[in-house]
PDB file of N, CA and C in Angstrom:
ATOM      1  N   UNK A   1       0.851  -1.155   0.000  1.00  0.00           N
ATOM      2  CA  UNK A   1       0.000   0.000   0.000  1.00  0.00           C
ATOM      3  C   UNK A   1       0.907   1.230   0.000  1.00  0.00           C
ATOM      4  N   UNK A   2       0.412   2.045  -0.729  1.00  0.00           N
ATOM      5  CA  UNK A   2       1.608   3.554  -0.997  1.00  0.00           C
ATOM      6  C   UNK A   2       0.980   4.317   0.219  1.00  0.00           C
ATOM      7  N   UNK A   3       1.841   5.106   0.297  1.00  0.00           N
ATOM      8  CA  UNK A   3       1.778   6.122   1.146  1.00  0.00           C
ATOM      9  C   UNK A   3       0.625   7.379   0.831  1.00  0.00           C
ATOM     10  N   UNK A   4       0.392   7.203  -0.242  1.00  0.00           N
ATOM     11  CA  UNK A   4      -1.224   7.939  -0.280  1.00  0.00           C
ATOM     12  C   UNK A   4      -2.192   7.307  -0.825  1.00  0.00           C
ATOM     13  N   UNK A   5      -2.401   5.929  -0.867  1.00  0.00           N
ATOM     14  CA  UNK A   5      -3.503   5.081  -0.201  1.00  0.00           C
ATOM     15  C   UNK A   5      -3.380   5.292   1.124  1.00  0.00           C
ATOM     16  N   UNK A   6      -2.615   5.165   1.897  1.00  0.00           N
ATOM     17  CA  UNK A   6      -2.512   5.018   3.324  1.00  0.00           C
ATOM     18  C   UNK A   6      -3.101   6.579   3.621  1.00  0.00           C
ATOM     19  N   UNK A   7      -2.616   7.455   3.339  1.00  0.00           N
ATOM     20  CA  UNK A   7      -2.875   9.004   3.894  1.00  0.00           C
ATOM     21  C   UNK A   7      -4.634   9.051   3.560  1.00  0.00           C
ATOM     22  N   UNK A   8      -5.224   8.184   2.202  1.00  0.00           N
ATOM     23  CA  UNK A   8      -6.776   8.177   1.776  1.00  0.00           C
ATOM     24  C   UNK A   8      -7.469   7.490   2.878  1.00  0.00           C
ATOM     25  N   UNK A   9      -6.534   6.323   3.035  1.00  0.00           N
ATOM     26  CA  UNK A   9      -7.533   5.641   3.830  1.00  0.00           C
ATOM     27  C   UNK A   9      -7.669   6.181   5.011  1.00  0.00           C
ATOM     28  N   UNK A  10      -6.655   6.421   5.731  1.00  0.00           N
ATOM     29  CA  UNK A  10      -6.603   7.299   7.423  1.00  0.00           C
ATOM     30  C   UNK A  10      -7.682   8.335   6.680  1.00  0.00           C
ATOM     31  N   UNK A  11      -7.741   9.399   5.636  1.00  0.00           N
ATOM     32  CA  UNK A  11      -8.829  10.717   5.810  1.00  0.00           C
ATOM     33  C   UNK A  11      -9.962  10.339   5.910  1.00  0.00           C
ATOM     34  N   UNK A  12     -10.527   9.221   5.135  1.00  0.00           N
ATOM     35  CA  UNK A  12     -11.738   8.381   5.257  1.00  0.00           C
ATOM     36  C   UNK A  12     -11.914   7.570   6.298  1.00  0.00           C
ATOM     37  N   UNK A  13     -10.791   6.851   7.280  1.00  0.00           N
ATOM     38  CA  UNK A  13     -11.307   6.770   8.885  1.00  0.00           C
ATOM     39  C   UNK A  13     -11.546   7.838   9.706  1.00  0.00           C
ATOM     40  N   UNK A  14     -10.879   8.830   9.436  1.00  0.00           N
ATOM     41  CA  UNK A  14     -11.179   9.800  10.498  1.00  0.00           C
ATOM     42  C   UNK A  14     -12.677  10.336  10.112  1.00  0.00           C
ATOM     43  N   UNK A  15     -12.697  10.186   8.882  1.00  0.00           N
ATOM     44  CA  UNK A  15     -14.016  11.281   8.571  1.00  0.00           C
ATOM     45  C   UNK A  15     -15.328  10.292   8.951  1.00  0.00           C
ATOM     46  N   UNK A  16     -15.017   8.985   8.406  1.00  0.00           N
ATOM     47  CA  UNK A  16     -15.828   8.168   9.124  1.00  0.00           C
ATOM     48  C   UNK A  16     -16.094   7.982  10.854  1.00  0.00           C
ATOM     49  N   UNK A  17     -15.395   7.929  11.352  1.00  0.00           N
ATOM     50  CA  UNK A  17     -15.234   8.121  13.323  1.00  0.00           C
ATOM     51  C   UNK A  17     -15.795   9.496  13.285  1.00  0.00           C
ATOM     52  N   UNK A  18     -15.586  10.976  12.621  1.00  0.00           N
ATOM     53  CA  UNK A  18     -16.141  11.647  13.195  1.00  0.00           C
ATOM     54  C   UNK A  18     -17.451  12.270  12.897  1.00  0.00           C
ATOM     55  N   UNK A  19     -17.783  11.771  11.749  1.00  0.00           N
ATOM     56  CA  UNK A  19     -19.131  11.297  11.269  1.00  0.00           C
ATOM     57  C   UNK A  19     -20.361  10.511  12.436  1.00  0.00           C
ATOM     58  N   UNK A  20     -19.403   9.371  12.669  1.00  0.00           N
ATOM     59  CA  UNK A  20     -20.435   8.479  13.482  1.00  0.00           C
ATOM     60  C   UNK A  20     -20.423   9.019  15.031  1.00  0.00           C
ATOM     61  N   UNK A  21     -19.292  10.040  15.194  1.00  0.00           N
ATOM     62  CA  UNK A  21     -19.455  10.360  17.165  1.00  0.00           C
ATOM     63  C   UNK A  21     -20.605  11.619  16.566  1.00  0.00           C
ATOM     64  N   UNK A  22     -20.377  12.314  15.281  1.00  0.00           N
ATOM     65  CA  UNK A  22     -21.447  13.387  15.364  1.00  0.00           C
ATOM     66  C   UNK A  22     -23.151  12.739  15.363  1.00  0.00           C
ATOM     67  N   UNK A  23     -23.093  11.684  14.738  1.00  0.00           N
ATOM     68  CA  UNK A  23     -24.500  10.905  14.408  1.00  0.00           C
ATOM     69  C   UNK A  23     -24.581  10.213  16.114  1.00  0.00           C
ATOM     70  N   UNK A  24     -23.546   9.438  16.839  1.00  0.00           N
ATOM     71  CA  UNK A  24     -24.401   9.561  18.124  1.00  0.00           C
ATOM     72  C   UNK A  24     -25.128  10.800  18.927  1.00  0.00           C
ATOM     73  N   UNK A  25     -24.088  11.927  18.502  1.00  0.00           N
ATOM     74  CA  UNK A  25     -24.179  12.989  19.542  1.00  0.00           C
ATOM     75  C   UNK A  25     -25.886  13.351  19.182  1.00  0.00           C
ATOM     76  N   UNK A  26     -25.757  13.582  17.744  1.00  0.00           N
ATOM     77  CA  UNK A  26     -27.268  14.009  17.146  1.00  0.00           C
ATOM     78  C   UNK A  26     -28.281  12.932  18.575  1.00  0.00           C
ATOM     79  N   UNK A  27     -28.274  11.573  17.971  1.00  0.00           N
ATOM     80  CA  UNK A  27     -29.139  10.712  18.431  1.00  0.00           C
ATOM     81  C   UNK A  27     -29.460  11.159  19.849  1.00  0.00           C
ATOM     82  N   UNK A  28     -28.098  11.140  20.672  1.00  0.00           N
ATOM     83  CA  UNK A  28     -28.510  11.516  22.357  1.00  0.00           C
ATOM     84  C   UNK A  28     -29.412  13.005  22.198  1.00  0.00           C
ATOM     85  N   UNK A  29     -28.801  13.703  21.839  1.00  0.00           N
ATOM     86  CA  UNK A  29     -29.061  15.113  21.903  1.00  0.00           C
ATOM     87  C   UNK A  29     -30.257  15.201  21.998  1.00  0.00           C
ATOM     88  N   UNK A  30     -31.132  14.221  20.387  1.00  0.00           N
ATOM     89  CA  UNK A  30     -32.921  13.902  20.058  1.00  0.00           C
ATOM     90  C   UNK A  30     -33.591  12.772  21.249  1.00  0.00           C
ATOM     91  N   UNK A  31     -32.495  12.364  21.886  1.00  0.00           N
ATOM     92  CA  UNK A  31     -33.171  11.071  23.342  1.00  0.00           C
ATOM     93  C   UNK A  31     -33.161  11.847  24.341  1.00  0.00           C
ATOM     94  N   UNK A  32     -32.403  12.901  24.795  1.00  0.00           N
ATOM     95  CA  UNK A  32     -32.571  13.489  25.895  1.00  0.00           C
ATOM     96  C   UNK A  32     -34.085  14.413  26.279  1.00  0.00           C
ATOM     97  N   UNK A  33     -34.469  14.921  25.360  1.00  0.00           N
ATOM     98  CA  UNK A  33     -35.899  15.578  25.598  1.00  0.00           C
ATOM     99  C   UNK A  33     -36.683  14.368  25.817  1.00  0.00           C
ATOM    100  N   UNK A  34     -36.837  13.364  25.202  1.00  0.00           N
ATOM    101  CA  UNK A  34     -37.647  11.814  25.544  1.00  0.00           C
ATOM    102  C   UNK A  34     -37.327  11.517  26.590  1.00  0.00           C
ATOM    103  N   UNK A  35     -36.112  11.237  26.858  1.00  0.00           N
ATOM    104  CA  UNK A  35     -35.440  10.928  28.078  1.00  0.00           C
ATOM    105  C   UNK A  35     -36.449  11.526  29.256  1.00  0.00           C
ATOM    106  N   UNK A  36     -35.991  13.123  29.228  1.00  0.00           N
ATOM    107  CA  UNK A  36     -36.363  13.858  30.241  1.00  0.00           C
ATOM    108  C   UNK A  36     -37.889  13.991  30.229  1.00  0.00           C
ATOM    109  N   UNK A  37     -38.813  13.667  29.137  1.00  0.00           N
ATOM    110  CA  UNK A  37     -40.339  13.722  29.747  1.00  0.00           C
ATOM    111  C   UNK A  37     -40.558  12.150  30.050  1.00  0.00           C
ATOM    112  N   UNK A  38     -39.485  10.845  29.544  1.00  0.00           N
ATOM    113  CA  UNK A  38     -40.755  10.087  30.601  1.00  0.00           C
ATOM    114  C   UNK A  38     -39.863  10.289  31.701  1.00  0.00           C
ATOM    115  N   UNK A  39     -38.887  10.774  32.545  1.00  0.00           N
ATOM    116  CA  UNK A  39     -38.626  10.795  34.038  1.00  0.00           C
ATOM    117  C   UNK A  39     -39.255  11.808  34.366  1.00  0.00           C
ATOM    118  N   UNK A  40     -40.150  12.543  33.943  1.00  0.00           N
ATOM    119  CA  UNK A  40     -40.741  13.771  34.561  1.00  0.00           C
ATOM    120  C   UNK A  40     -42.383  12.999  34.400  1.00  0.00           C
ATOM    121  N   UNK A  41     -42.480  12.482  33.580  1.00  0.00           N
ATOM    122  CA  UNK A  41     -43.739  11.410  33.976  1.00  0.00           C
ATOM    123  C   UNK A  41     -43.553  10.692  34.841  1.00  0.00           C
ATOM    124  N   UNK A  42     -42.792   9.676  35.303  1.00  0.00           N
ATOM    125  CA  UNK A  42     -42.453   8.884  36.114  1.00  0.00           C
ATOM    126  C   UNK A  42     -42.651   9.554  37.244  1.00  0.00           C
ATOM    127  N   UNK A  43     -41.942  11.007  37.601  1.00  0.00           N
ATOM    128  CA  UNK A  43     -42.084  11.601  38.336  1.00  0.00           C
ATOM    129  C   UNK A  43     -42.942  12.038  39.013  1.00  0.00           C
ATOM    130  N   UNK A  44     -44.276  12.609  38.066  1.00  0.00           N
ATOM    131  CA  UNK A  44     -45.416  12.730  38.734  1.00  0.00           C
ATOM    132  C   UNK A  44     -46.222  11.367  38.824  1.00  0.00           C
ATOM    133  N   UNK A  45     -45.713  10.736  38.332  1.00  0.00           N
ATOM    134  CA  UNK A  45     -46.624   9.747  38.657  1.00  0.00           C
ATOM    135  C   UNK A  45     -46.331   9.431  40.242  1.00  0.00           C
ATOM    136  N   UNK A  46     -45.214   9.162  40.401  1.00  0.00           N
ATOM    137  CA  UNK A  46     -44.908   8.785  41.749  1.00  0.00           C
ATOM    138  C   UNK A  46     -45.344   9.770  42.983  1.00  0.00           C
ATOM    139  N   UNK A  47     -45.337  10.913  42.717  1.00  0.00           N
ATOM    140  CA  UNK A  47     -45.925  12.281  43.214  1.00  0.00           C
ATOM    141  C   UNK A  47     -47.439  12.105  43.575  1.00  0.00           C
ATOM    142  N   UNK A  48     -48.105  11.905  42.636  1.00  0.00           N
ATOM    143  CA  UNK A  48     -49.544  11.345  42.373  1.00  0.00           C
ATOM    144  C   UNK A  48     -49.750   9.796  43.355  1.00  0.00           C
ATOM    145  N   UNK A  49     -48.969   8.945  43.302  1.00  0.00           N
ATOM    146  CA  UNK A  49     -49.305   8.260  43.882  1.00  0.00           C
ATOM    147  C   UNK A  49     -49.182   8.563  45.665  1.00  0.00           C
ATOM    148  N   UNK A  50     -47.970   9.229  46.281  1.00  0.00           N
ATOM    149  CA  UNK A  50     -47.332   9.814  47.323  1.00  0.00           C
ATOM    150  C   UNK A  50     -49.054  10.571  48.092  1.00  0.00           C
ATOM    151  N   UNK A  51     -49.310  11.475  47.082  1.00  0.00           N
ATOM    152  CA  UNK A  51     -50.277  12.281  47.580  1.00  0.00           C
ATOM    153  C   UNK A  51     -51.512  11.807  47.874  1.00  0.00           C
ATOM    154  N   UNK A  52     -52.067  10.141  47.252  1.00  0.00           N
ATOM    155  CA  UNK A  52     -52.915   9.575  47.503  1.00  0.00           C
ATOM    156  C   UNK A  52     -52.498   8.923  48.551  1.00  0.00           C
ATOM    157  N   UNK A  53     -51.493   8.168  48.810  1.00  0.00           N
ATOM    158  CA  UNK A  53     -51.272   7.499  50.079  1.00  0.00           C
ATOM    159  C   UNK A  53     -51.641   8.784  51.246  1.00  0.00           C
ATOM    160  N   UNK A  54     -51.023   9.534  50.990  1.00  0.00           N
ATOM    161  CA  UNK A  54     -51.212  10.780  52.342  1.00  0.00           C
ATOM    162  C   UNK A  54     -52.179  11.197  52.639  1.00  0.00           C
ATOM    163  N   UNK A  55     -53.595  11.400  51.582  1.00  0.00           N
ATOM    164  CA  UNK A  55     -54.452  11.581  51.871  1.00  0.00           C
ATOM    165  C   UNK A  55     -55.316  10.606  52.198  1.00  0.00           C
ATOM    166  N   UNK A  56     -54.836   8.948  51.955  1.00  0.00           N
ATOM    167  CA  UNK A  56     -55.765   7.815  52.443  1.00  0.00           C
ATOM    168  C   UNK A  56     -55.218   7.680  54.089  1.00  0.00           C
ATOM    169  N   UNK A  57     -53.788   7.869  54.137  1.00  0.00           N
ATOM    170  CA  UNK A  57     -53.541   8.518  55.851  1.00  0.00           C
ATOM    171  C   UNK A  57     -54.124   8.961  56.468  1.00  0.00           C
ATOM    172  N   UNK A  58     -54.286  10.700  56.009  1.00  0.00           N
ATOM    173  CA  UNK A  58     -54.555  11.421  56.474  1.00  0.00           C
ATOM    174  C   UNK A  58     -56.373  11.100  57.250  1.00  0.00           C
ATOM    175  N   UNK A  59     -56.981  10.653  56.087  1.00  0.00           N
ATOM    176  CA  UNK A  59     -58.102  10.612  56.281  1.00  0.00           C
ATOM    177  C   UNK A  59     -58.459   9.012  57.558  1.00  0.00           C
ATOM    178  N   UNK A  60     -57.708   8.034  57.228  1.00  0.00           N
ATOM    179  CA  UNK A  60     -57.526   7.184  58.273  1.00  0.00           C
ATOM    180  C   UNK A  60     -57.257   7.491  59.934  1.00  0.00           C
ATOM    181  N   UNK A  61     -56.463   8.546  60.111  1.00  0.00           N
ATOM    182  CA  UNK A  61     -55.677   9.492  61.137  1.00  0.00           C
ATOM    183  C   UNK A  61     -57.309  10.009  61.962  1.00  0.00           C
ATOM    184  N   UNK A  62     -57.563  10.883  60.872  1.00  0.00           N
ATOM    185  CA  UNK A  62     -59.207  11.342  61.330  1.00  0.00           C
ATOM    186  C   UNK A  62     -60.268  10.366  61.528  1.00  0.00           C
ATOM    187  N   UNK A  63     -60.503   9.239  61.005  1.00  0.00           N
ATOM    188  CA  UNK A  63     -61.256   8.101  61.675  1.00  0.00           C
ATOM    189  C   UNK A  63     -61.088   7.834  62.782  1.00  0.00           C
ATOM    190  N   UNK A  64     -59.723   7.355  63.206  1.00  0.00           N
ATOM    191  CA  UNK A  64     -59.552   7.204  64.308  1.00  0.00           C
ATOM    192  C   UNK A  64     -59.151   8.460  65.354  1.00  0.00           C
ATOM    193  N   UNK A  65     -59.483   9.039  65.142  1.00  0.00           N
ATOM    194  CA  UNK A  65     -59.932  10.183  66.056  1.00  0.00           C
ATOM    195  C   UNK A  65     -60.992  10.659  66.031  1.00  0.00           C
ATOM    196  N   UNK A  66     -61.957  10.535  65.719  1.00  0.00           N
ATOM    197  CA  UNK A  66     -62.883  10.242  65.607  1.00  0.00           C
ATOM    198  C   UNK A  66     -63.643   9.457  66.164  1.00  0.00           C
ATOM    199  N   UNK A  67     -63.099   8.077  65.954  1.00  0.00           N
ATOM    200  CA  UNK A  67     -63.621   6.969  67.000  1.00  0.00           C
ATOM    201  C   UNK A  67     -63.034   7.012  68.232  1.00  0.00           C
ATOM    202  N   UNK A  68     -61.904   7.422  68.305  1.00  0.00           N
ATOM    203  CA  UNK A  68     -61.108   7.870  70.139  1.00  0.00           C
ATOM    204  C   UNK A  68     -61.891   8.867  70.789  1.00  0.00           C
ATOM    205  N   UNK A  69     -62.891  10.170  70.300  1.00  0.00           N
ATOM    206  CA  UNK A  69     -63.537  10.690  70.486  1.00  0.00           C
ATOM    207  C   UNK A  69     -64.987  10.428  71.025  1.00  0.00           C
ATOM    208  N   UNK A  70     -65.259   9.369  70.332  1.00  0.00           N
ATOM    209  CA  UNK A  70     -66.633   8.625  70.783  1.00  0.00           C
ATOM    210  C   UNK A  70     -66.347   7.579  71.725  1.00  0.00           C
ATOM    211  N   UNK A  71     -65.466   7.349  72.448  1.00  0.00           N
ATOM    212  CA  UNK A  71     -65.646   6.349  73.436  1.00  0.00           C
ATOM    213  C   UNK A  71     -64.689   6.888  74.263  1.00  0.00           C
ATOM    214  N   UNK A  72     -64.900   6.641  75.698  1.00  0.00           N
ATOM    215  CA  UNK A  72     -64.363   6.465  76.992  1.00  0.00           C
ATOM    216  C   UNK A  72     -62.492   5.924  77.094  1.00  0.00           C
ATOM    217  N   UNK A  73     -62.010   7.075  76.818  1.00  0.00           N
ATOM    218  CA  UNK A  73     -60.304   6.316  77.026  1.00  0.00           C
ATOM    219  C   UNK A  73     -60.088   5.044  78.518  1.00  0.00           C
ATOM    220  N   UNK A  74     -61.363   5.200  79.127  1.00  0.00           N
ATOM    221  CA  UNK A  74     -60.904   4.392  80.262  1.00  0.00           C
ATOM    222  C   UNK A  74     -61.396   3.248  80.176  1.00  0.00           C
ATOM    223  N   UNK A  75     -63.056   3.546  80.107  1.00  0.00           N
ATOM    224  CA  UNK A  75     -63.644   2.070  79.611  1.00  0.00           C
ATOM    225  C   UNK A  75     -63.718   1.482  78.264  1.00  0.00           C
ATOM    226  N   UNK A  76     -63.290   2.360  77.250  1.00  0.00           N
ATOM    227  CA  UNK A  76     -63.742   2.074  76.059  1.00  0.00           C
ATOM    228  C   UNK A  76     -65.345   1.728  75.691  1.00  0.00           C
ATOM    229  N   UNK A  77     -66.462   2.270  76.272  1.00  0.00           N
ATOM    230  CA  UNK A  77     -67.144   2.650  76.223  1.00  0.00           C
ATOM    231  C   UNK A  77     -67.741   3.704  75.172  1.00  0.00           C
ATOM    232  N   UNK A  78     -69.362   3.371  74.463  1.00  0.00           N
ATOM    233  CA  UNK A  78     -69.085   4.750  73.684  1.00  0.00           C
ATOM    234  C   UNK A  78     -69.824   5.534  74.360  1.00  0.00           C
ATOM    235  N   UNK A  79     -69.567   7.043  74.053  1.00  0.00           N
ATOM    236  CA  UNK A  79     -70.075   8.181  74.528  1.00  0.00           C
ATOM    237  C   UNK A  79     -70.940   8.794  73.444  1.00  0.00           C
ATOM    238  N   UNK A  80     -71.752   8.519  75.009  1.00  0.00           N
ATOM    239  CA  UNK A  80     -73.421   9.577  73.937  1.00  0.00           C
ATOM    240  C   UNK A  80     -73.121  11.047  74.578  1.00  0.00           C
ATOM    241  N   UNK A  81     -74.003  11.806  73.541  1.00  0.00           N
ATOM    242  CA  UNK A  81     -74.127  13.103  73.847  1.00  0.00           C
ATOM    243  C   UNK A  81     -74.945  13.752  75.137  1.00  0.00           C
ATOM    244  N   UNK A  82     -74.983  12.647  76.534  1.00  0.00           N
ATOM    245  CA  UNK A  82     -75.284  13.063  77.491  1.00  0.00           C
ATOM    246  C   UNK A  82     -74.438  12.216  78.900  1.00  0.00           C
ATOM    247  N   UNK A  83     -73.980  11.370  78.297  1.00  0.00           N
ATOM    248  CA  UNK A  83     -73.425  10.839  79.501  1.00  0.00           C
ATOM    249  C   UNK A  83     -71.502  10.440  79.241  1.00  0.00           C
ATOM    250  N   UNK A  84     -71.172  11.588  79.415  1.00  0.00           N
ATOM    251  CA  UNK A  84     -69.520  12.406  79.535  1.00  0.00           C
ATOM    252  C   UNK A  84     -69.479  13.222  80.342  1.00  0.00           C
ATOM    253  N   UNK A  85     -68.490  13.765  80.779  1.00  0.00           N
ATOM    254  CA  UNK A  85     -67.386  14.827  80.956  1.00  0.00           C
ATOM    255  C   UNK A  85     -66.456  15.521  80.614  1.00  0.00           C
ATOM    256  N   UNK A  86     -66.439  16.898  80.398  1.00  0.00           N
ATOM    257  CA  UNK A  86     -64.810  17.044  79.903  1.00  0.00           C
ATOM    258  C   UNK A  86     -63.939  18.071  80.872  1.00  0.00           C
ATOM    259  N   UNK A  87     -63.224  17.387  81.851  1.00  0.00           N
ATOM    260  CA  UNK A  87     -62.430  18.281  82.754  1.00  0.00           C
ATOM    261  C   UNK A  87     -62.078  19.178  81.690  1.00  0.00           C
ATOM    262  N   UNK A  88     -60.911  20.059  82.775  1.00  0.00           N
ATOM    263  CA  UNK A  88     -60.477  21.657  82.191  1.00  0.00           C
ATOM    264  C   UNK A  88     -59.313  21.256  81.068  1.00  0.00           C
ATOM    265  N   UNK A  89     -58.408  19.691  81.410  1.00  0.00           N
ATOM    266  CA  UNK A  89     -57.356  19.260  80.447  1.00  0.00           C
ATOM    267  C   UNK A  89     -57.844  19.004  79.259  1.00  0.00           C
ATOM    268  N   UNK A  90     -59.493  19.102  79.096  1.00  0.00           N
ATOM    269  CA  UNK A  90     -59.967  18.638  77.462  1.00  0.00           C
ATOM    270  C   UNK A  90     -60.314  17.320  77.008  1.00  0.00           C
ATOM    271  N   UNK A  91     -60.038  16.164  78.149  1.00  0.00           N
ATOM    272  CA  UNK A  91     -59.891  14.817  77.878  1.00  0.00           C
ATOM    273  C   UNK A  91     -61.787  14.202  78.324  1.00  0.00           C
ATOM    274  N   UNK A  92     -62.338  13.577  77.273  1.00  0.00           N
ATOM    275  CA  UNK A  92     -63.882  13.433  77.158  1.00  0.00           C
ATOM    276  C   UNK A  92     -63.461  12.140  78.230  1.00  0.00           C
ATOM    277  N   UNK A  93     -64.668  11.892  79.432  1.00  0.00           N
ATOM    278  CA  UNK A  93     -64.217  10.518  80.093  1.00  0.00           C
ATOM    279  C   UNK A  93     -66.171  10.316  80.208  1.00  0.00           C
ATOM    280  N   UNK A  94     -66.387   9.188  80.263  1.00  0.00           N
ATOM    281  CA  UNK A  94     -67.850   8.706  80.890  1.00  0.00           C
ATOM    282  C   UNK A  94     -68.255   8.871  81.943  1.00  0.00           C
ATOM    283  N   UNK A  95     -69.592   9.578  82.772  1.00  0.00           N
ATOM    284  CA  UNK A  95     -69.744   9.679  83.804  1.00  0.00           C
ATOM    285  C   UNK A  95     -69.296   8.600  84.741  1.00  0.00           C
ATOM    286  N   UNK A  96     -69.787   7.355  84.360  1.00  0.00           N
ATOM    287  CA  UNK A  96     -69.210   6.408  85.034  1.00  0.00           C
ATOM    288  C   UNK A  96     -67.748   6.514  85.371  1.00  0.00           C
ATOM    289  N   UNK A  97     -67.139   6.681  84.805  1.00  0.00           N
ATOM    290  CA  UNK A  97     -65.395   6.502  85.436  1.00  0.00           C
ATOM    291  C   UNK A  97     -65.286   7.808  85.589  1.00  0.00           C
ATOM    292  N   UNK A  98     -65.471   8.943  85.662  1.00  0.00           N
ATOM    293  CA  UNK A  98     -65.408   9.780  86.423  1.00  0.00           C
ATOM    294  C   UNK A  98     -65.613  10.461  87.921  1.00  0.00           C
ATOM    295  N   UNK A  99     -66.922   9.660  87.974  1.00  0.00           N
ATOM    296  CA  UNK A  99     -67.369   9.276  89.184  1.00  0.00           C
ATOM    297  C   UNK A  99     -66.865   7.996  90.350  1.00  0.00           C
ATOM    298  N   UNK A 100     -65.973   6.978  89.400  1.00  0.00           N
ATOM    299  CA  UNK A 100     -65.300   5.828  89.831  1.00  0.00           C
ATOM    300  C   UNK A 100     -63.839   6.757  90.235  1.00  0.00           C
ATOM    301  N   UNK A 101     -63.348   7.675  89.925  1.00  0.00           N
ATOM    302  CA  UNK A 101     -62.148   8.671  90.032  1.00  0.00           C
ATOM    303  C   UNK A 101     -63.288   9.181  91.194  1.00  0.00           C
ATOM    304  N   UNK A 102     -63.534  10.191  91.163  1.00  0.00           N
ATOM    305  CA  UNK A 102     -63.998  11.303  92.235  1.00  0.00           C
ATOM    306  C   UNK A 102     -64.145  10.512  93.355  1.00  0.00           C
ATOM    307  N   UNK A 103     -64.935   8.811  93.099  1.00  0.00           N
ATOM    308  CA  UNK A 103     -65.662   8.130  94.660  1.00  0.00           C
ATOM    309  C   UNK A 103     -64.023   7.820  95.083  1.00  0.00           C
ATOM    310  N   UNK A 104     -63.289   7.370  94.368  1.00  0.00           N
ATOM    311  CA  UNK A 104     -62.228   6.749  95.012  1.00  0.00           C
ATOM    312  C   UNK A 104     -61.334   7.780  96.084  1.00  0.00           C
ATOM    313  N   UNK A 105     -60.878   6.774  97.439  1.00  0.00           N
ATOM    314  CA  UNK A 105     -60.109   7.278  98.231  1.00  0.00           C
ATOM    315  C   UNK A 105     -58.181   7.665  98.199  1.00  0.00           C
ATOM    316  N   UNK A 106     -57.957   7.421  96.472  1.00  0.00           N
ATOM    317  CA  UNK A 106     -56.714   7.949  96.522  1.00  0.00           C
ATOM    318  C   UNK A 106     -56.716   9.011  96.410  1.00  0.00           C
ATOM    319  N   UNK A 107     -55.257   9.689  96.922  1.00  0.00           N
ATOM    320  CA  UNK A 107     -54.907  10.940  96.512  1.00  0.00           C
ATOM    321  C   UNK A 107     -54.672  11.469  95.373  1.00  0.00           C
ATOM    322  N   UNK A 108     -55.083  11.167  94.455  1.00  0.00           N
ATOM    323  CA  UNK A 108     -55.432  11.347  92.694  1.00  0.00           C
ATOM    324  C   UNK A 108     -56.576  11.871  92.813  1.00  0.00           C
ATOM    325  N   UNK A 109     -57.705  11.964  93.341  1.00  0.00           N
ATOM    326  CA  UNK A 109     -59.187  11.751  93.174  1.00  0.00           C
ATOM    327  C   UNK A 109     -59.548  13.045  92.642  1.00  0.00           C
ATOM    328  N   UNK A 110     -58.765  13.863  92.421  1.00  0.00           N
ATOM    329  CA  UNK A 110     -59.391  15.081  92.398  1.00  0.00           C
ATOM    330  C   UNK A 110     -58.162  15.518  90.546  1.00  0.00           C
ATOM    331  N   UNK A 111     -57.738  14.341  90.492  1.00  0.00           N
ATOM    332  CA  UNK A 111     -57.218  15.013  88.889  1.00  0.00           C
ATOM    333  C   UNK A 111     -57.592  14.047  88.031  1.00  0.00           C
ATOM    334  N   UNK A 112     -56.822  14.211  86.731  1.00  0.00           N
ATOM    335  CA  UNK A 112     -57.839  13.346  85.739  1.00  0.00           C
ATOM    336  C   UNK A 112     -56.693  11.910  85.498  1.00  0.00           C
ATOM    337  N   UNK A 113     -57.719  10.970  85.325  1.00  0.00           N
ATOM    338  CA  UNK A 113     -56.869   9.606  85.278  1.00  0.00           C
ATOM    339  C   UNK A 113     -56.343   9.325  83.953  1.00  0.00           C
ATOM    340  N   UNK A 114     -56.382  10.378  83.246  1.00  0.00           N
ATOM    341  CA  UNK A 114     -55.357   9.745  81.834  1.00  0.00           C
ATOM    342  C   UNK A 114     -53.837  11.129  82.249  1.00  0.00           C
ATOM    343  N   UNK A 115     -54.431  11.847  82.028  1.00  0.00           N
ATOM    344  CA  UNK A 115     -52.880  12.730  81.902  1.00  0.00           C
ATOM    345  C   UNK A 115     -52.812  13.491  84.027  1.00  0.00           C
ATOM    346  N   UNK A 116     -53.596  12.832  84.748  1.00  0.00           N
ATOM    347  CA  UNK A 116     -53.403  13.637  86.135  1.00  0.00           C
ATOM    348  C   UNK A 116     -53.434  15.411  86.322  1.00  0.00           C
ATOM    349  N   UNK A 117     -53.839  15.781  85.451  1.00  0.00           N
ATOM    350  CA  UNK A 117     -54.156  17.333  85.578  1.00  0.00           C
ATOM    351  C   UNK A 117     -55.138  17.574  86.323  1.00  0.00           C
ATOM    352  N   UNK A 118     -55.649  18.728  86.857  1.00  0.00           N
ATOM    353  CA  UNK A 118     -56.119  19.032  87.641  1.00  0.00           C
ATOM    354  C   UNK A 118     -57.373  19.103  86.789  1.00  0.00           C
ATOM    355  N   UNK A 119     -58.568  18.395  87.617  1.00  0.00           N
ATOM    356  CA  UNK A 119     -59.999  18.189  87.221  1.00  0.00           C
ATOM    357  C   UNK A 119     -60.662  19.518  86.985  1.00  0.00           C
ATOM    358  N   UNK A 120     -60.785  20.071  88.356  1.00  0.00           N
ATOM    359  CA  UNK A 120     -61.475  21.328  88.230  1.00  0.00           C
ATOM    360  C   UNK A 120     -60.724  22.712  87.955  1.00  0.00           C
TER     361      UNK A 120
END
């Protein structure tokens, strides 16, 4: 092979190699906008899903407070809208165990039997 076959063929590898890094670069360049909307789909999707879990939480959270609300922390009892209490700490108790607190002869008798604050 002469020395300018050789010099042809090297101009036609190089031009070929830099042909084909420009034809990847093109390709990424046209995948990256694809790229970047499905991870920004992906994204909200996962977002979307996040915000439903939190609000099936959230709303679970309030059931059960809700139902902690309607019954007696002591007896577990439910509470109707006439037979409760709510000392000054805020805590709803059933006449019954309130009155099982007040009759009793410990020195507690006069605070509340979940957090001991002062009744009246």
């Amino acid at each position: 092979m002469s020395n300018t076959q050789r010099y042809q063929l090297h101009k036609t590898y190089d031009l070929l190699y830099h042909s084909n890094v420009e034809y990847e670069s093109n390709i990424n360049s046209m995948q990256t906008p694809i790229r970047l909307h499905i991870e920004e789909q992906k994204t909200r999707n996962m977002l979307s899903e996040l915000e439903n879990k939190i609000a099936t939480w959230t709303h679970a959270a309030q059931d059960s407070n809700r139902r902690r609300d309607e019954e007696c922390p002591i007896c577990y009892e439910g509470i109707r809208s006439s037979n409760y209490i709510v000392p000054s700490c805020g805590h709803k108790i059933c006449l019954g165990c309130y009155k099982s607190c007040i009759l009793s002869k410990s020195p507690c008798a006069n605070n509340c039997c979940l957090c001991k604050g002062t009744i009246l």
